[in-house]
PDB file of N, CA and C in Angstrom:
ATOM      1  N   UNK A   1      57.653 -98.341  64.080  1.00  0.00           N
ATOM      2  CA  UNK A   1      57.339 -99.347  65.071  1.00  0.00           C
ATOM      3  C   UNK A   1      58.650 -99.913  65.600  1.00  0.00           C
ATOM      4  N   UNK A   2      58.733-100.006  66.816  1.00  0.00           N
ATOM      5  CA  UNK A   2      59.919-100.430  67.359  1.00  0.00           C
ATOM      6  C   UNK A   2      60.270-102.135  67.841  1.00  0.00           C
ATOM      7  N   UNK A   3      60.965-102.677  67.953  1.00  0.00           N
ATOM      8  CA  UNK A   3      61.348-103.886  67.524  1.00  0.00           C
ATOM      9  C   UNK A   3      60.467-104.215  68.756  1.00  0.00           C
ATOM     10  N   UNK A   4      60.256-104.131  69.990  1.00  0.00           N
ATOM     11  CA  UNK A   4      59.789-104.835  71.149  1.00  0.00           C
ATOM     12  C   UNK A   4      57.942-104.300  70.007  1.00  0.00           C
ATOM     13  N   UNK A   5      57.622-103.813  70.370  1.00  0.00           N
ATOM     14  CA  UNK A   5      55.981-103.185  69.567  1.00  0.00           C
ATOM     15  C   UNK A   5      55.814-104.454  68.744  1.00  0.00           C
ATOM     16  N   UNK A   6      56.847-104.868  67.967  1.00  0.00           N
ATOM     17  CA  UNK A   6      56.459-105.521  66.840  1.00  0.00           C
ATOM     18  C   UNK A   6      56.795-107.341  67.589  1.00  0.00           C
ATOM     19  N   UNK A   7      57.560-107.607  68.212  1.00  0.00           N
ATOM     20  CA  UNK A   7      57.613-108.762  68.797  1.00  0.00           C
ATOM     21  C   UNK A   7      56.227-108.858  69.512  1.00  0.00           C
ATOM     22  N   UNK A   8      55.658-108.190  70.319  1.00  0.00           N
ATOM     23  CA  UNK A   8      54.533-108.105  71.067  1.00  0.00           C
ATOM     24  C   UNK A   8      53.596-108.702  70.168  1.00  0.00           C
ATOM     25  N   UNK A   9      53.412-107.711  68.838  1.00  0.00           N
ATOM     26  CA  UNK A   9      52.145-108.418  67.857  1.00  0.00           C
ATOM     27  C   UNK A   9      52.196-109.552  67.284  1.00  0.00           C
ATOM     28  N   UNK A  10      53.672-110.359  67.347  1.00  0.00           N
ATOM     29  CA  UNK A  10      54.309-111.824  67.008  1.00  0.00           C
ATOM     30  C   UNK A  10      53.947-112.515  68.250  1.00  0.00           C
ATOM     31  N   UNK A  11      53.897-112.232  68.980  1.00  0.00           N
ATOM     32  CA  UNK A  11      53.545-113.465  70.225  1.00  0.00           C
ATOM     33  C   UNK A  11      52.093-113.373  70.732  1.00  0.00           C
ATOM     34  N   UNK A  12      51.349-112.118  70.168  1.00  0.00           N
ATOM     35  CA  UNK A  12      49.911-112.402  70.338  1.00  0.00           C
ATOM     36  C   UNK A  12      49.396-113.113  69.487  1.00  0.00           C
ATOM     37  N   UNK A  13      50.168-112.509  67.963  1.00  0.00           N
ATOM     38  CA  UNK A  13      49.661-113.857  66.980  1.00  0.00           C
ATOM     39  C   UNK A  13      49.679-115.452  67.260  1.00  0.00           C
ATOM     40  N   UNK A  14      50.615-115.572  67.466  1.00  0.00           N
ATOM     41  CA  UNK A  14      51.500-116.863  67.791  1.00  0.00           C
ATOM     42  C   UNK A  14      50.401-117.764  68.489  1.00  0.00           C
ATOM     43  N   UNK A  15      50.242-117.013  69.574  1.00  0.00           N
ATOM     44  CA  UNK A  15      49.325-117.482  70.621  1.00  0.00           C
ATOM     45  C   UNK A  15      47.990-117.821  70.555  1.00  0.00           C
ATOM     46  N   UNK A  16      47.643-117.250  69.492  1.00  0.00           N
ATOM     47  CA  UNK A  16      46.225-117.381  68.653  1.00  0.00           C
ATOM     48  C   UNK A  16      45.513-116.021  69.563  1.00  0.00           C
ATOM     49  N   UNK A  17      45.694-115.425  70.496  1.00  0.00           N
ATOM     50  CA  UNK A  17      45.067-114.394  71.662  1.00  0.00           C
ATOM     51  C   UNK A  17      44.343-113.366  70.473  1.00  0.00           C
ATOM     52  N   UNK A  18      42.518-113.026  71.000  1.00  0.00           N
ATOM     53  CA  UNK A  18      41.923-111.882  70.143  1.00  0.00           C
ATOM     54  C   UNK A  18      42.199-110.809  70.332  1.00  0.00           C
ATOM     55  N   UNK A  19      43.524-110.912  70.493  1.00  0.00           N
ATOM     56  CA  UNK A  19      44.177-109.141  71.282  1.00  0.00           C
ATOM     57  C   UNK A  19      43.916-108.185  69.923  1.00  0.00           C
ATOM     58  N   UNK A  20      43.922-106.931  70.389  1.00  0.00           N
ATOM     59  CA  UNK A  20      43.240-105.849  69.406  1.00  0.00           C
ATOM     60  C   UNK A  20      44.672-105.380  68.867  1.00  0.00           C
ATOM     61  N   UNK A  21      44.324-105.003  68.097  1.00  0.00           N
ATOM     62  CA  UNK A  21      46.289-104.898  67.332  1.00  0.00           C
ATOM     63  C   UNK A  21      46.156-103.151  66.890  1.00  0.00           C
ATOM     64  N   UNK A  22      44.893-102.668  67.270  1.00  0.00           N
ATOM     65  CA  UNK A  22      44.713-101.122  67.131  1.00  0.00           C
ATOM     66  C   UNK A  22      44.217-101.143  65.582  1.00  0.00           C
ATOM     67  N   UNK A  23      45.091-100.290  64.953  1.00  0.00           N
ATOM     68  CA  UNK A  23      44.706 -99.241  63.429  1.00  0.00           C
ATOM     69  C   UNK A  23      46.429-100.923  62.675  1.00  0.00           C
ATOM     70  N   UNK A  24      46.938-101.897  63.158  1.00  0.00           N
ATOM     71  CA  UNK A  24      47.763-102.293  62.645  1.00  0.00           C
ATOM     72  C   UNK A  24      46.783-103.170  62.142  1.00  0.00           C
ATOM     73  N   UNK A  25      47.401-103.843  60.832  1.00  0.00           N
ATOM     74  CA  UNK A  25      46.358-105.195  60.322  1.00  0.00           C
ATOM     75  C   UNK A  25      47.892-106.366  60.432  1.00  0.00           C
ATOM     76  N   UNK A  26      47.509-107.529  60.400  1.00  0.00           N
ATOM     77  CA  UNK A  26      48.413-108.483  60.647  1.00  0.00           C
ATOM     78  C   UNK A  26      48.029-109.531  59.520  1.00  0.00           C
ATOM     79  N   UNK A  27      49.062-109.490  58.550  1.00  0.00           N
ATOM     80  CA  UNK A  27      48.757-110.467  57.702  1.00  0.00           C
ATOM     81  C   UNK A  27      50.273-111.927  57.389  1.00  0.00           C
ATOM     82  N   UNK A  28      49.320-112.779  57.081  1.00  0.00           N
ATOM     83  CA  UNK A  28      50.227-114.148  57.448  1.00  0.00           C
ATOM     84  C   UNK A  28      50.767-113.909  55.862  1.00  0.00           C
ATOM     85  N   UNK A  29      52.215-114.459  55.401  1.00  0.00           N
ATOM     86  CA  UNK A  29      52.697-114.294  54.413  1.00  0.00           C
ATOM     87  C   UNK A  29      53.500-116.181  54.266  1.00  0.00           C
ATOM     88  N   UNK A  30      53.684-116.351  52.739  1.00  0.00           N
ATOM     89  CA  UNK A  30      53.963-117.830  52.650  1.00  0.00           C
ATOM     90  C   UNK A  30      55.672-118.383  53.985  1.00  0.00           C
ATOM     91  N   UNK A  31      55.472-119.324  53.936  1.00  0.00           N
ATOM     92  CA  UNK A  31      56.599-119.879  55.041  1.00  0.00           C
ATOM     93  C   UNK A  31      57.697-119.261  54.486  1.00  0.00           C
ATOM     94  N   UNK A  32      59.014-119.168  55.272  1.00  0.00           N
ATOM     95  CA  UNK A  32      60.311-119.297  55.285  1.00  0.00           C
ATOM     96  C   UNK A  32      60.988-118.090  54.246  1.00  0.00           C
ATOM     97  N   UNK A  33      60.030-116.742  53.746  1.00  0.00           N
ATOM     98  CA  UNK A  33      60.032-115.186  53.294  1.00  0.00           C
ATOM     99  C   UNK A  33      61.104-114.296  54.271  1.00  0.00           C
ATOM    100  N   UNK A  34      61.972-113.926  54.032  1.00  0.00           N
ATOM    101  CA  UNK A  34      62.582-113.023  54.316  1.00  0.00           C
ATOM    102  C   UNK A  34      62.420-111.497  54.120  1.00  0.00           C
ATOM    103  N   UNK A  35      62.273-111.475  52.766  1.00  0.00           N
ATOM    104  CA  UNK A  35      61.791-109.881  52.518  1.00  0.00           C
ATOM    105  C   UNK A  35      60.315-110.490  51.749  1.00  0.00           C
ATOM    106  N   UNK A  36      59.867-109.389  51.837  1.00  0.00           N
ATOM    107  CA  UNK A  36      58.052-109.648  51.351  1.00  0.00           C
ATOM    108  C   UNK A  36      58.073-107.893  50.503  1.00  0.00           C
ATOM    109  N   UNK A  37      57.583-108.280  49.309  1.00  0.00           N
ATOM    110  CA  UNK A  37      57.280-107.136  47.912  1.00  0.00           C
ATOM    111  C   UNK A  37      56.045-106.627  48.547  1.00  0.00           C
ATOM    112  N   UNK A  38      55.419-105.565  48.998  1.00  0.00           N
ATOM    113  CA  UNK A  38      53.962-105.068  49.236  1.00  0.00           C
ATOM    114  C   UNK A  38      54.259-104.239  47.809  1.00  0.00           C
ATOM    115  N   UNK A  39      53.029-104.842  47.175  1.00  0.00           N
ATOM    116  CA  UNK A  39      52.038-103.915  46.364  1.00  0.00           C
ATOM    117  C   UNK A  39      50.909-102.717  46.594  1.00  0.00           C
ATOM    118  N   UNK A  40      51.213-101.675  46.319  1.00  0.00           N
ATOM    119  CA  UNK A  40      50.711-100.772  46.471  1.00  0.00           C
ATOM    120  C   UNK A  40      50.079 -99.782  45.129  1.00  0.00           C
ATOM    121  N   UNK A  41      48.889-100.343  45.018  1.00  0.00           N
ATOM    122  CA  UNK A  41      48.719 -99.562  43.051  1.00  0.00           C
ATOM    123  C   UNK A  41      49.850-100.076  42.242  1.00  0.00           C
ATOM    124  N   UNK A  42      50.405-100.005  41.733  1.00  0.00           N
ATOM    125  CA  UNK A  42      51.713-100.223  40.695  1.00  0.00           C
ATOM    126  C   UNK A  42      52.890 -99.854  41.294  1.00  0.00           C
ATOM    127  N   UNK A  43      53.077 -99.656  42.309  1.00  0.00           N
ATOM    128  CA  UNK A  43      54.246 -99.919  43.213  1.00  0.00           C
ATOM    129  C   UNK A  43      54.798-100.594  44.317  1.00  0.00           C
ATOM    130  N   UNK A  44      55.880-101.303  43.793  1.00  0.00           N
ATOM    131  CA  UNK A  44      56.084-102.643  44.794  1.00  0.00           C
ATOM    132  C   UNK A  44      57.333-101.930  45.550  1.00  0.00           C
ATOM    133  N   UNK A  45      56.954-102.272  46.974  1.00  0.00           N
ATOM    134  CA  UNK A  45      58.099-101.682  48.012  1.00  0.00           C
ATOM    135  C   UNK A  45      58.685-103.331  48.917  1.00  0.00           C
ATOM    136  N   UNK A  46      59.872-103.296  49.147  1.00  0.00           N
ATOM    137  CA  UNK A  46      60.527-104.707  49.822  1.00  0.00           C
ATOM    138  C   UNK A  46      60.240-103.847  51.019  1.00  0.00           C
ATOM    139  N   UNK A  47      59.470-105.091  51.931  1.00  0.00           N
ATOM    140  CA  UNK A  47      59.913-104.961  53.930  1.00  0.00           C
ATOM    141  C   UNK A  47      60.349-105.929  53.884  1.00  0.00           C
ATOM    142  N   UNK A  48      61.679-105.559  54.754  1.00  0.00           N
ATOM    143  CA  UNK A  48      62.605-107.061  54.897  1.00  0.00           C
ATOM    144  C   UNK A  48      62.137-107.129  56.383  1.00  0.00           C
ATOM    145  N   UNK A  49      62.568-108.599  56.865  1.00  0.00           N
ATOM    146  CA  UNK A  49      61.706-108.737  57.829  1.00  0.00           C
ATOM    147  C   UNK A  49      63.095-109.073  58.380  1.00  0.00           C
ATOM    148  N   UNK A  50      62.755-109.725  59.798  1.00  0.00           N
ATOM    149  CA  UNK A  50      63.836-110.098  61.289  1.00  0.00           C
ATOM    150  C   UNK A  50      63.712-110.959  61.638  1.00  0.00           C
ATOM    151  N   UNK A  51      64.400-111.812  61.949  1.00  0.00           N
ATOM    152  CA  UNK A  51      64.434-113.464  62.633  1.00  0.00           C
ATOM    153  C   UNK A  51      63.385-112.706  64.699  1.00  0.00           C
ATOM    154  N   UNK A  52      62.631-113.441  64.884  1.00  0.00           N
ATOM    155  CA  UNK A  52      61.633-113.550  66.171  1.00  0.00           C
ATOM    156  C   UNK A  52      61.458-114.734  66.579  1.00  0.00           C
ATOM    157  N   UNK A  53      62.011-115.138  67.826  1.00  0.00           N
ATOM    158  CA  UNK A  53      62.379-116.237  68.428  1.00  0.00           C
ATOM    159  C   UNK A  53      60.474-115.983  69.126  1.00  0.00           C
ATOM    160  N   UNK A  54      59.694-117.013  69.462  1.00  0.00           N
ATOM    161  CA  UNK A  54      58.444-117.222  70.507  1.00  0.00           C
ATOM    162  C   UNK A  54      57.761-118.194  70.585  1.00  0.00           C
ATOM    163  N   UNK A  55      57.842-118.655  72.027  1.00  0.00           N
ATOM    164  CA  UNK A  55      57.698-120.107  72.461  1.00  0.00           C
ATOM    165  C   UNK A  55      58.240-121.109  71.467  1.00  0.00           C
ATOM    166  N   UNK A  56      59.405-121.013  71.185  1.00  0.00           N
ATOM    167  CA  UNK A  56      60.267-122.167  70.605  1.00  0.00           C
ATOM    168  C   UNK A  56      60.203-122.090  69.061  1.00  0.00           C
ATOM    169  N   UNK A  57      59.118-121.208  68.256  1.00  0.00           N
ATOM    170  CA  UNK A  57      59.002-121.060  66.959  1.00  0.00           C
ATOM    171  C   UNK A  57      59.641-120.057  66.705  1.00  0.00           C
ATOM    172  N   UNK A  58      60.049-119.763  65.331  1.00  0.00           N
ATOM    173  CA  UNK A  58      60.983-118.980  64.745  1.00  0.00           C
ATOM    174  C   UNK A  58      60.415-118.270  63.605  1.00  0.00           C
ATOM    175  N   UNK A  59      59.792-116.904  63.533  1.00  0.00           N
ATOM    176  CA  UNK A  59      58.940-115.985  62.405  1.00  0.00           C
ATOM    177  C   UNK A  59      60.081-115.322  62.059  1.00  0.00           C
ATOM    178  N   UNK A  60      59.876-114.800  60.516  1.00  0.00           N
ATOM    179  CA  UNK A  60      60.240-113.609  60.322  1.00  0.00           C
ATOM    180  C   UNK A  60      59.233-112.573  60.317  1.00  0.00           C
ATOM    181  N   UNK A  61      59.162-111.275  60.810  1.00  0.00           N
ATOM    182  CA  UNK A  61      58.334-110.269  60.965  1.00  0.00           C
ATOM    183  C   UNK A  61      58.748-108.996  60.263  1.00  0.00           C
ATOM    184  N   UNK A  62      57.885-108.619  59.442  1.00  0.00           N
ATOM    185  CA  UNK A  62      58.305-107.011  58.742  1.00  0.00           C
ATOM    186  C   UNK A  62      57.165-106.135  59.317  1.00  0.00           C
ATOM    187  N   UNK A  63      57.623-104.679  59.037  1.00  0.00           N
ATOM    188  CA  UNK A  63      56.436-103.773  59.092  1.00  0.00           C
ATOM    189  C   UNK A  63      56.432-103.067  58.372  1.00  0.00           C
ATOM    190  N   UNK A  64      55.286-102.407  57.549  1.00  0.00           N
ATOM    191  CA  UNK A  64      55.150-101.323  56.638  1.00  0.00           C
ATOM    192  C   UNK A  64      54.637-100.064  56.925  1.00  0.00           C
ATOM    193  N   UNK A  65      55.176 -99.342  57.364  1.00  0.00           N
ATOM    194  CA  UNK A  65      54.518 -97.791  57.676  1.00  0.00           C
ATOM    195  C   UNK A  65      53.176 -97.322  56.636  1.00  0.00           C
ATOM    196  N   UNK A  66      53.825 -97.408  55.054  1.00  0.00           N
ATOM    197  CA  UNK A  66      53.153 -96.974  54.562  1.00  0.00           C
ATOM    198  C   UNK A  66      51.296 -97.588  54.854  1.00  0.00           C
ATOM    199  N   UNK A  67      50.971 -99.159  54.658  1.00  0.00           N
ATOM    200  CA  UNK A  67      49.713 -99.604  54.942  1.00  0.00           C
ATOM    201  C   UNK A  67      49.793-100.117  56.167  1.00  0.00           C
ATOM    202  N   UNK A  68      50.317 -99.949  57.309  1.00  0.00           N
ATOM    203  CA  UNK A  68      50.172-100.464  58.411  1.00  0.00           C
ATOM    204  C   UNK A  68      50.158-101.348  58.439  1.00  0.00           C
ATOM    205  N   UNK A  69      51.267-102.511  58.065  1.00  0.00           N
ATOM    206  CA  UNK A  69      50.809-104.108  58.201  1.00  0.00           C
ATOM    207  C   UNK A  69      52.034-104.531  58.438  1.00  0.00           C
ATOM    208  N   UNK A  70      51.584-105.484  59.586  1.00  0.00           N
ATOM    209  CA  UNK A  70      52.907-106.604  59.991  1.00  0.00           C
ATOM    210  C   UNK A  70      52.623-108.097  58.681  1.00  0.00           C
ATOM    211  N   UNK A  71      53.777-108.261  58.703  1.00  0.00           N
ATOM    212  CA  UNK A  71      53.829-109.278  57.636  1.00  0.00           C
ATOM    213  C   UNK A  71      54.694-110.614  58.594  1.00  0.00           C
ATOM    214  N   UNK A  72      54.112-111.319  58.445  1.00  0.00           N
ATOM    215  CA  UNK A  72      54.355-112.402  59.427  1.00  0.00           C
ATOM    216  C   UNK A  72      54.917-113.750  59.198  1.00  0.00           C
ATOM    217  N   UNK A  73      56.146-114.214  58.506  1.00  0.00           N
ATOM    218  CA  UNK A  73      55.860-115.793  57.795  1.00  0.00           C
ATOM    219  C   UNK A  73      56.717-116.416  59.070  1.00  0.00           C
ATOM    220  N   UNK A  74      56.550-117.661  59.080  1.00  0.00           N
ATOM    221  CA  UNK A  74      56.976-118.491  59.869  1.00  0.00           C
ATOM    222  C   UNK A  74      58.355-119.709  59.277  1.00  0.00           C
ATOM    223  N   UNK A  75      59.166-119.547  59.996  1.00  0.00           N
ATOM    224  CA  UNK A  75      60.375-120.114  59.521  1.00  0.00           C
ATOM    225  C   UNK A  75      60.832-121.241  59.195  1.00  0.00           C
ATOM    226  N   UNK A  76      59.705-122.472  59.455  1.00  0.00           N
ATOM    227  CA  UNK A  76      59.338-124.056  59.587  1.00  0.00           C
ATOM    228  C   UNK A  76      59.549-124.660  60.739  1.00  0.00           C
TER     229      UNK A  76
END
């Protein structure tokens, strides 16, 4: 997923919009997370995530290829 792809699904979130996010799932993760551990069966993989500037708030955003999920925490 490419960095604009993944800002896109940060500012639909953001926005609260019922935009369809496809085969991606979007899950909210605790505040101010940088890297986020996904569990997978008995294996934990780090997505480090990216500072995402939208409408004046500040997320970090990861993505996981393996389960398709944006991981989303918000920066305060």
């Amino acid at each position: 997923m490419t960095s604009d792809q993944l800002l896109k699904i940060i500012e639909q979130y953001s926005r609260k919009s019922e935009a369809d996010y496809g085969d991606i799932k979007v899950r909210r993760i605790p505040d101010r997370k940088t890297v986020f551990v996904e569990q997978v069966d008995d294996v934990g993989r780090a997505i480090m995530m990216d500072k995402y500037q939208v409408d004046g708030a500040t997320y970090w955003a990861g993505y996981s290829s393996r389960s398709e999920t944006v991981y989303i925490s918000q920066a305060a």
